[in-house]
C-alpha atoms as a PDB file:
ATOM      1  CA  UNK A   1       0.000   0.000   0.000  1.00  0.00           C
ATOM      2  CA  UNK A   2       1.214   3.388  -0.729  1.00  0.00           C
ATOM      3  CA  UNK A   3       0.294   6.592   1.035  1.00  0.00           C
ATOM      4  CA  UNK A   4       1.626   8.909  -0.762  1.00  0.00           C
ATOM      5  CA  UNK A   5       2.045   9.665  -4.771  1.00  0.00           C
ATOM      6  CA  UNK A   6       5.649   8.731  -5.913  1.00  0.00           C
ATOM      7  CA  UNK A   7       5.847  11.689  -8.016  1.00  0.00           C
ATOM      8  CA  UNK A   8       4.218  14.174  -5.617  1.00  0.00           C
ATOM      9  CA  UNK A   9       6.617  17.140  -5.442  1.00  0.00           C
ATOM     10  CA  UNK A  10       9.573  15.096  -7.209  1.00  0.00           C
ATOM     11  CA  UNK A  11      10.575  15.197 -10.735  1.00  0.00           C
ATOM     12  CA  UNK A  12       9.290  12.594 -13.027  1.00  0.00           C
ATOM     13  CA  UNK A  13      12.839  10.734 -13.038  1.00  0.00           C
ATOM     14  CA  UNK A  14      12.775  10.429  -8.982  1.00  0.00           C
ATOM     15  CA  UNK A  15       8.808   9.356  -9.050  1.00  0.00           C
ATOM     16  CA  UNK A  16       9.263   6.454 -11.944  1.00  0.00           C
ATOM     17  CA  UNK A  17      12.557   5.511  -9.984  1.00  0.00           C
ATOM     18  CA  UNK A  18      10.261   5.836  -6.475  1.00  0.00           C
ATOM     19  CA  UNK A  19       7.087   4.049  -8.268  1.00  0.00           C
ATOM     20  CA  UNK A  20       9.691   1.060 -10.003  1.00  0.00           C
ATOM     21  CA  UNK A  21      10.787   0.132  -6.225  1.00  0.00           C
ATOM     22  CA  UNK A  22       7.287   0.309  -4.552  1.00  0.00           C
ATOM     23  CA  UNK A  23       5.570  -1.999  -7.309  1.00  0.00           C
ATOM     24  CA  UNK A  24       8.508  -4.411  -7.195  1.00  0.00           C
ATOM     25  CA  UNK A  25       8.274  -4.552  -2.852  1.00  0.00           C
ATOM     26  CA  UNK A  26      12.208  -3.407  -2.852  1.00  0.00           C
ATOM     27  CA  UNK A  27      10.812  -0.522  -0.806  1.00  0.00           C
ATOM     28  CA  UNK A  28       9.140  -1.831   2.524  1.00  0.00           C
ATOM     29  CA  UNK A  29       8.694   0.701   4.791  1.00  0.00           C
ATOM     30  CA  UNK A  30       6.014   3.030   6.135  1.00  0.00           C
ATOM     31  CA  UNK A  31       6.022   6.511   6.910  1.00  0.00           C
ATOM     32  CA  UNK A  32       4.102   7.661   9.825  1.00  0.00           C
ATOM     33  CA  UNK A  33       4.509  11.309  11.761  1.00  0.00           C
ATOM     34  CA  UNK A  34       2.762  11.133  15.307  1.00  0.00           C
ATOM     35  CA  UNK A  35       2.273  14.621  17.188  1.00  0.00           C
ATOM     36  CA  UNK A  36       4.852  12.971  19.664  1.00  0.00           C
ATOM     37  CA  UNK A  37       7.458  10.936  18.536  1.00  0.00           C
ATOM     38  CA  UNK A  38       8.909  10.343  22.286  1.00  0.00           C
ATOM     39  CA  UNK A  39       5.664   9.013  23.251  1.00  0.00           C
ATOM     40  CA  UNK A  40       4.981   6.298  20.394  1.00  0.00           C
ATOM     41  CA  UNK A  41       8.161   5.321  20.419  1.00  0.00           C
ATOM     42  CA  UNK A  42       8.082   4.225  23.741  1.00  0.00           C
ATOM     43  CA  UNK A  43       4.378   2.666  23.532  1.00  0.00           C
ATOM     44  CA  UNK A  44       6.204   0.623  20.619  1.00  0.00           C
ATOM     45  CA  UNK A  45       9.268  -0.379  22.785  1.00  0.00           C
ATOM     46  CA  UNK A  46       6.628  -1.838  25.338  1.00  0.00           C
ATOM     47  CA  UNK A  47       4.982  -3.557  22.728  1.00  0.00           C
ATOM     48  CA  UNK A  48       8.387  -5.859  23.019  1.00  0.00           C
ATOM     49  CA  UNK A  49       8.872  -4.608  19.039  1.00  0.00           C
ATOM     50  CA  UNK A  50      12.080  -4.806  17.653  1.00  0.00           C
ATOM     51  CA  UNK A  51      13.929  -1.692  17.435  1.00  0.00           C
ATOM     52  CA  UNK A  52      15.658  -0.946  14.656  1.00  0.00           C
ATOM     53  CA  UNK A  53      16.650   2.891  15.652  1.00  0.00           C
ATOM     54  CA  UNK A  54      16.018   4.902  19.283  1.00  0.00           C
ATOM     55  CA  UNK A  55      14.434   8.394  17.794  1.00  0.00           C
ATOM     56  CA  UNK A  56      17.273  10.004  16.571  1.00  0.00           C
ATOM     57  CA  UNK A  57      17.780  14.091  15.081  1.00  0.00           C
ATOM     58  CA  UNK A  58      18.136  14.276  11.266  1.00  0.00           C
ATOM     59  CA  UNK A  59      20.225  16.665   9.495  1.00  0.00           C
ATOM     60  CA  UNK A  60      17.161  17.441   7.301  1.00  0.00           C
ATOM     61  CA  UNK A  61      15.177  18.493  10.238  1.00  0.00           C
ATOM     62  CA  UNK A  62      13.025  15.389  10.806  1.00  0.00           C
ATOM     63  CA  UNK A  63      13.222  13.174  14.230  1.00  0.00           C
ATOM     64  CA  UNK A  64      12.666   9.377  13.403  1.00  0.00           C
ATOM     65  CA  UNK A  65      12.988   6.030  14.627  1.00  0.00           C
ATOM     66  CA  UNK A  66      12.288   2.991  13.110  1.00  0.00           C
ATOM     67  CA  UNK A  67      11.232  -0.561  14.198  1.00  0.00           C
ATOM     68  CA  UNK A  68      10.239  -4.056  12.723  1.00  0.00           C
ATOM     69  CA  UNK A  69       6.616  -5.430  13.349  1.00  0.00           C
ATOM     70  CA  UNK A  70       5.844  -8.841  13.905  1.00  0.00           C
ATOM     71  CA  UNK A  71       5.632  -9.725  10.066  1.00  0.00           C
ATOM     72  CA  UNK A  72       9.616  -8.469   9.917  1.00  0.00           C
ATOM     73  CA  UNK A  73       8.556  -4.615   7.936  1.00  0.00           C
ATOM     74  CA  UNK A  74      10.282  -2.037   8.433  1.00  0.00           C
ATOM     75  CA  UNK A  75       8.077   0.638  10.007  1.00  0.00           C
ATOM     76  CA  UNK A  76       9.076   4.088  10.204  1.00  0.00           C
ATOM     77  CA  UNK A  77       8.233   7.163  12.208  1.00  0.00           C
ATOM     78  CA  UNK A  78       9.511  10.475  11.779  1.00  0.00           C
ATOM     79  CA  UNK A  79       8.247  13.851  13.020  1.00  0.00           C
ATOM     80  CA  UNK A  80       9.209  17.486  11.728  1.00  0.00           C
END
């Protein structure tokens, strides 16, 4: 499932490249921003998930973290 449209805001080079890696499942990962990172991270680490990355500062301006659910995706969460 996507959630977003591969060529929203990116050229049409970047969204074909972005669409060809979706529709083949070489990009598994979902994209979620809560209103507080710090909080659903740790709900998630009490869940017993496996964590992937502690919320960490981004040089682009973003705060993420990222676990693995039970069915081994990669699950994302960033906030700006």
């Amino acid at each position: 499932m996507v959630l977003f449209q591969p060529h929203g805001g990116r050229s049409q080079a970047e969204g074909d490249a972005l669409l060809a890696l979706v529709t083949q499942g070489l990009l598994q990962a979902a994209i979620f921003n809560p209103d507080d990172l710090d909080a659903t991270f740790e709900n998630i680490k009490a869940s017993g998930a496996e964590i992937i990355e502690e919320p960490t500062s981004q040089p682009w301006g973003v705060q993420d973290c990222a676990f693995r659910n039970p069915s081994d995706n990669l699950v994302q969460i960033a906030q700006a």
